[in-house]
PDB file of N, CA and C in Angstrom:
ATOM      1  N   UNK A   1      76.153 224.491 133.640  1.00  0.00           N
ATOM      2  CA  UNK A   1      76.836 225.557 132.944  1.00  0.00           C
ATOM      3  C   UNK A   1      77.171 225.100 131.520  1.00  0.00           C
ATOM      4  N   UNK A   2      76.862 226.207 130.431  1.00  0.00           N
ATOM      5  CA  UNK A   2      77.027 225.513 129.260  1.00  0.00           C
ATOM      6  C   UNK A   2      78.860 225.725 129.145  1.00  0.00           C
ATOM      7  N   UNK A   3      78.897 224.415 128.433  1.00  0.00           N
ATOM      8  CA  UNK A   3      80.628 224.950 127.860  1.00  0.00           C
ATOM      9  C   UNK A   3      80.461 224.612 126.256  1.00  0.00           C
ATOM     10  N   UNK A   4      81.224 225.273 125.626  1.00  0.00           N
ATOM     11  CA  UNK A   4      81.615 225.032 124.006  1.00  0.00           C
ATOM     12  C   UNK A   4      81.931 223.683 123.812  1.00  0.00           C
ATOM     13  N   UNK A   5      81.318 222.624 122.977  1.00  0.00           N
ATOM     14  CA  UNK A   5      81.701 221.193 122.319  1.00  0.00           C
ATOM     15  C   UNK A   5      83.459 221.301 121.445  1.00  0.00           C
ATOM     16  N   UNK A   6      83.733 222.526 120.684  1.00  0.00           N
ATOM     17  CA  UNK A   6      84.907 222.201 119.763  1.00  0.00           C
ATOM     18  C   UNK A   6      85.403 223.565 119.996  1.00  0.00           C
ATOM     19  N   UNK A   7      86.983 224.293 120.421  1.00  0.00           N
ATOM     20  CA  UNK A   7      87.451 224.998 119.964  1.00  0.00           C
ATOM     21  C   UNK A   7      86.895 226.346 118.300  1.00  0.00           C
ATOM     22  N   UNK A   8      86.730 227.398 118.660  1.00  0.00           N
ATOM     23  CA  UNK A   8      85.913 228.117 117.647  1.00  0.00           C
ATOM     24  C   UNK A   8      87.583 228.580 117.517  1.00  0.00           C
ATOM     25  N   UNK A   9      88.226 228.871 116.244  1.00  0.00           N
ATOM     26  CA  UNK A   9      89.326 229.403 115.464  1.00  0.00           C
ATOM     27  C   UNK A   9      89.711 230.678 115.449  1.00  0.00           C
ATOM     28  N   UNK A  10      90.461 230.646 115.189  1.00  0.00           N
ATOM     29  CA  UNK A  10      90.961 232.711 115.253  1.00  0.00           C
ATOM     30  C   UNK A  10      90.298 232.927 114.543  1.00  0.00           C
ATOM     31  N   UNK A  11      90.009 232.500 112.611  1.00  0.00           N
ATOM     32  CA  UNK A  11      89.454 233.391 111.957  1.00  0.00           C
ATOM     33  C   UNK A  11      87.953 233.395 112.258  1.00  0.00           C
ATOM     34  N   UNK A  12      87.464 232.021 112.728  1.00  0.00           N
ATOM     35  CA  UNK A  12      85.900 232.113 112.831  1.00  0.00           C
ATOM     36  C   UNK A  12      85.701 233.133 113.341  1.00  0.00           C
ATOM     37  N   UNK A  13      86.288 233.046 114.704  1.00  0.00           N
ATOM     38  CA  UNK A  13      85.846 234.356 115.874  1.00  0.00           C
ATOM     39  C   UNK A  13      86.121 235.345 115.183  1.00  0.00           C
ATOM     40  N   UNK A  14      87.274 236.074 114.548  1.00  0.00           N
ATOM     41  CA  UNK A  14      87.678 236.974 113.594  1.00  0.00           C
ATOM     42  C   UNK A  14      86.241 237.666 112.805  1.00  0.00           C
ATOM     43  N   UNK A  15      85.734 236.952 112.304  1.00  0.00           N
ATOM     44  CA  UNK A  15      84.865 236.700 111.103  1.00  0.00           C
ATOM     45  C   UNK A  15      83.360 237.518 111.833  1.00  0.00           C
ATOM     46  N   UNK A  16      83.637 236.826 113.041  1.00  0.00           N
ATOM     47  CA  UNK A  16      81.976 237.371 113.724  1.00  0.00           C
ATOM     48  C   UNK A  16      83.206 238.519 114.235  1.00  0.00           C
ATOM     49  N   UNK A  17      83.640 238.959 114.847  1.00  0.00           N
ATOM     50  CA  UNK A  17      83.823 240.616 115.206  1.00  0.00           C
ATOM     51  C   UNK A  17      84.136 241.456 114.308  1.00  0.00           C
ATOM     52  N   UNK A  18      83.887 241.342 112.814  1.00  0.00           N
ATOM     53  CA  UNK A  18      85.006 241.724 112.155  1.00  0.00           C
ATOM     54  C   UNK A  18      83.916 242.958 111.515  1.00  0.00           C
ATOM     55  N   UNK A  19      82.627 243.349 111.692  1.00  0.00           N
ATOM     56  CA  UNK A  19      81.908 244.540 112.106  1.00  0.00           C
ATOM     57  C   UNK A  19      81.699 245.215 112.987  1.00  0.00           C
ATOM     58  N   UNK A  20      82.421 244.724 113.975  1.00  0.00           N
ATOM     59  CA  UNK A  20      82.189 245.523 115.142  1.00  0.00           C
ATOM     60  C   UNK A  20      83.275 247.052 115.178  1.00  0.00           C
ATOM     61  N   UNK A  21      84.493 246.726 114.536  1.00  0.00           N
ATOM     62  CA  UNK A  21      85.299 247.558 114.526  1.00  0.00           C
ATOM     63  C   UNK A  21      84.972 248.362 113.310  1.00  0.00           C
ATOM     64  N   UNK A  22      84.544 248.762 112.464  1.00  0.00           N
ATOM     65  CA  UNK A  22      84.502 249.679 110.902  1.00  0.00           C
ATOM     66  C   UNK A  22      84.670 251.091 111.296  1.00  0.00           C
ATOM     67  N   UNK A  23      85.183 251.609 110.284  1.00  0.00           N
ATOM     68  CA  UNK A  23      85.656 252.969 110.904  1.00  0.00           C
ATOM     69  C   UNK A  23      84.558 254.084 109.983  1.00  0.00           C
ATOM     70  N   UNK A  24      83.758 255.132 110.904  1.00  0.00           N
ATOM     71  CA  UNK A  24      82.450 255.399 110.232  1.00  0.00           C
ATOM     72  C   UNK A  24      83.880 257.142 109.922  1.00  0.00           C
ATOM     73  N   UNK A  25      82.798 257.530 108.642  1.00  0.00           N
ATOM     74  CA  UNK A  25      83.721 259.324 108.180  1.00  0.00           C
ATOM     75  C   UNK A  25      83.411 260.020 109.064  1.00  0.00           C
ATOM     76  N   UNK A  26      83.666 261.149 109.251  1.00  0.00           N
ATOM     77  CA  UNK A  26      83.783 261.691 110.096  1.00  0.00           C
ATOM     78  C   UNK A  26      82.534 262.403 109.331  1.00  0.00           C
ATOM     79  N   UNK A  27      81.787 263.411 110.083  1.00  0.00           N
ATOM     80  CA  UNK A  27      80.776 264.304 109.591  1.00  0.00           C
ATOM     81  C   UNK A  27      81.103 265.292 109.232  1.00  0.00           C
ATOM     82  N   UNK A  28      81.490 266.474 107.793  1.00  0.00           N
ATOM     83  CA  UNK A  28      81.777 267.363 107.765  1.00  0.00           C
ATOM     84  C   UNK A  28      80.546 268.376 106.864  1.00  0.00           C
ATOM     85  N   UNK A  29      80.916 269.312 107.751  1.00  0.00           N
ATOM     86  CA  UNK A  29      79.545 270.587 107.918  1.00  0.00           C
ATOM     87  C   UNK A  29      80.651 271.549 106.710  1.00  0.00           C
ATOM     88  N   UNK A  30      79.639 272.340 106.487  1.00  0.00           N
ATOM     89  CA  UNK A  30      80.409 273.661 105.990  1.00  0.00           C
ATOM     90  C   UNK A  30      80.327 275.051 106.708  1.00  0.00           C
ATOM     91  N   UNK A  31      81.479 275.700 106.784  1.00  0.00           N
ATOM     92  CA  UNK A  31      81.603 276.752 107.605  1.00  0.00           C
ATOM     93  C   UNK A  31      80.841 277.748 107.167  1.00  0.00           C
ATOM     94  N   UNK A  32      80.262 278.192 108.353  1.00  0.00           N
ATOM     95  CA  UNK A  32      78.964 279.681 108.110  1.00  0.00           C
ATOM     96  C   UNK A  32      79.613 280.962 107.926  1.00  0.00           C
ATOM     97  N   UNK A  33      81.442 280.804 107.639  1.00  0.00           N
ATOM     98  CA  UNK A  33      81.566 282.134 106.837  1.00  0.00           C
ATOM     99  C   UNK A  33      81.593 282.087 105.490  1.00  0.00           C
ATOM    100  N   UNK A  34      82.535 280.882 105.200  1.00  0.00           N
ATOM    101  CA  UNK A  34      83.340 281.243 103.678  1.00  0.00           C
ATOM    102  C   UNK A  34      82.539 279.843 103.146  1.00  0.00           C
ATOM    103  N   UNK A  35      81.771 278.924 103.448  1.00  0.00           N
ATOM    104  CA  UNK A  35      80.728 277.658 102.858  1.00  0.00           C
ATOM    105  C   UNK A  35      82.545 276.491 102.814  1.00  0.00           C
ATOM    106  N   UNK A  36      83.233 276.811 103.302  1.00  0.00           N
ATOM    107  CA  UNK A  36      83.993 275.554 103.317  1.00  0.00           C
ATOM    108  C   UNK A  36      84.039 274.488 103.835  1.00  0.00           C
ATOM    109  N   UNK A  37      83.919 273.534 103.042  1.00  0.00           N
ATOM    110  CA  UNK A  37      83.784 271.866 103.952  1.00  0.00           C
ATOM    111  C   UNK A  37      85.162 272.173 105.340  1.00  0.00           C
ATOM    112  N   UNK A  38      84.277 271.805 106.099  1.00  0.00           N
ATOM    113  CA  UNK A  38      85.598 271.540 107.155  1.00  0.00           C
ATOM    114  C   UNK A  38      85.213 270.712 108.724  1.00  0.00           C
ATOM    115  N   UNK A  39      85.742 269.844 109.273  1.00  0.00           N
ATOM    116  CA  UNK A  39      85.148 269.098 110.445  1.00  0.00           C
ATOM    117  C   UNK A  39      84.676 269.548 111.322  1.00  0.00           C
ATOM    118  N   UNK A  40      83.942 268.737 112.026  1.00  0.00           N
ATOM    119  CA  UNK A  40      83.160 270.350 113.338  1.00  0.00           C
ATOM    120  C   UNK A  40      83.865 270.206 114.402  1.00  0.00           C
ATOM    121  N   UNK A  41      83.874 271.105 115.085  1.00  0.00           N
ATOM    122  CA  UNK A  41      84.922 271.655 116.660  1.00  0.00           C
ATOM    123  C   UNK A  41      86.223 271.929 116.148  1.00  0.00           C
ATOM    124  N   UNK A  42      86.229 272.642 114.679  1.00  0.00           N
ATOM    125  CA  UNK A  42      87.784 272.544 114.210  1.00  0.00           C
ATOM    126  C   UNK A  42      87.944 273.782 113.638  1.00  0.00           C
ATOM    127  N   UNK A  43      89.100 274.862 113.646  1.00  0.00           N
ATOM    128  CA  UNK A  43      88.733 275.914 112.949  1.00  0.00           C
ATOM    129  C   UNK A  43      88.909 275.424 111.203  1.00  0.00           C
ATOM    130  N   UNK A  44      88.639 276.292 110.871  1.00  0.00           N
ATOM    131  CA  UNK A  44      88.273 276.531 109.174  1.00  0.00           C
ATOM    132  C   UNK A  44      89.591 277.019 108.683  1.00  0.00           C
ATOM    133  N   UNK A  45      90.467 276.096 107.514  1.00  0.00           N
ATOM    134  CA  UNK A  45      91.296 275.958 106.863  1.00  0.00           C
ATOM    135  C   UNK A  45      91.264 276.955 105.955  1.00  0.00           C
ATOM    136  N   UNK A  46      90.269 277.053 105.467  1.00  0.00           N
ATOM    137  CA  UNK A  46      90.015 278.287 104.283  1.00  0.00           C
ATOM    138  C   UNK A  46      89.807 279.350 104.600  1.00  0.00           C
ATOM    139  N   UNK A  47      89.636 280.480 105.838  1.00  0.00           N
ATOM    140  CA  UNK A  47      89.265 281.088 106.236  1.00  0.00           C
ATOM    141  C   UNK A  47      89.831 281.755 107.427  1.00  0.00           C
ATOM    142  N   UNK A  48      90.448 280.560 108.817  1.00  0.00           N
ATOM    143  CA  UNK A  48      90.829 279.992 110.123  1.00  0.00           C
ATOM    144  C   UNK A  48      90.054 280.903 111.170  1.00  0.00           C
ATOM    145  N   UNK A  49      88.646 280.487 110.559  1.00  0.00           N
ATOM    146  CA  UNK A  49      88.060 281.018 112.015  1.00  0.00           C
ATOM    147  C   UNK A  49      87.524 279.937 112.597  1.00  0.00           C
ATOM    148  N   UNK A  50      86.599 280.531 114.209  1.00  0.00           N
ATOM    149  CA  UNK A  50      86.142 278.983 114.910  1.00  0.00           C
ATOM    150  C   UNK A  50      85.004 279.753 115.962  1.00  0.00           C
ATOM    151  N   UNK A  51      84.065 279.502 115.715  1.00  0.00           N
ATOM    152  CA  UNK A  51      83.188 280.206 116.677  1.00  0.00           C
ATOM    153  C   UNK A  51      82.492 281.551 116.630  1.00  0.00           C
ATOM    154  N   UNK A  52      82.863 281.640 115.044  1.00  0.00           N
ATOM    155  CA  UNK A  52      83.135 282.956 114.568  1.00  0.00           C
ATOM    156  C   UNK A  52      84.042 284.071 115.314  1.00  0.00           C
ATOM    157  N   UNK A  53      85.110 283.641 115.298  1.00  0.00           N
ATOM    158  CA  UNK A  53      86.313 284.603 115.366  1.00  0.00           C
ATOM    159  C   UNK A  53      87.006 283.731 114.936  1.00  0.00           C
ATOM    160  N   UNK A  54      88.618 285.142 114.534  1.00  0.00           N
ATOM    161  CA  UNK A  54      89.269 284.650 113.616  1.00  0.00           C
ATOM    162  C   UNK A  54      91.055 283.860 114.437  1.00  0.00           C
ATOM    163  N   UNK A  55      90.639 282.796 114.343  1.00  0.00           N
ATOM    164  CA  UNK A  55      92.090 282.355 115.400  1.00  0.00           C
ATOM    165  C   UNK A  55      92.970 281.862 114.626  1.00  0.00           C
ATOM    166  N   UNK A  56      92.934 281.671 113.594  1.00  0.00           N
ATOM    167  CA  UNK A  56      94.216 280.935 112.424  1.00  0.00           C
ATOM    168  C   UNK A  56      94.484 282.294 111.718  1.00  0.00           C
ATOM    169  N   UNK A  57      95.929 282.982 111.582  1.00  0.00           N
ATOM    170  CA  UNK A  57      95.992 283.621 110.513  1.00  0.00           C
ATOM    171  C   UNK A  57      96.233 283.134 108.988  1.00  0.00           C
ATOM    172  N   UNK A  58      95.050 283.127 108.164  1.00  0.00           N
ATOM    173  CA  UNK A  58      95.762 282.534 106.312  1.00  0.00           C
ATOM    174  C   UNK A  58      95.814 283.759 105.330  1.00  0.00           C
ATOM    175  N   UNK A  59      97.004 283.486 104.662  1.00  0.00           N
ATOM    176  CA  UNK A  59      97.335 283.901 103.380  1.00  0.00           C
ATOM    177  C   UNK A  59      95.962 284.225 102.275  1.00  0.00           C
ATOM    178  N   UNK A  60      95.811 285.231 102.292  1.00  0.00           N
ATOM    179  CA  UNK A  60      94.904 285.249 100.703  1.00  0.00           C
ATOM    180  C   UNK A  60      95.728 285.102  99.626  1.00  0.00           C
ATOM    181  N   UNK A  61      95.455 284.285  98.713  1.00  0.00           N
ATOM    182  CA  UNK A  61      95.588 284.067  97.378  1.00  0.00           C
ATOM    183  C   UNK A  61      95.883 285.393  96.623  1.00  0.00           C
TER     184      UNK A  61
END
């Protein structure tokens, strides 16, 4: 059975996992009513629809 010759360090080990965790953006689409960037499975901020219907009530400007 192999075993390790020397203790490997917090930061070494650190150092090799330290891509494993990166945090990727999120993907954002634009909504097929009003073209607003907005995340997907989420209703639309500019607009508040989701599935095309309207489930957020917003304020017009």
């Amino acid at each position: 059975m192999a075993v390790p010759k020397c203790k490997v360090s917090k930061a070494r080990r650190d150092k090799r996992r330290n891509s494993h965790w990166k945090i990727s953006i999120p993907g954002v689409v634009a909504c097929p009513k009003c073209g607003a960037p907005r995340l997907p499975h989420r209703a639309c901020k500019a607009c508040g629809t989701y599935n095309g219907r309207e489930v957020v009530a917003v304020e017009a400007k």
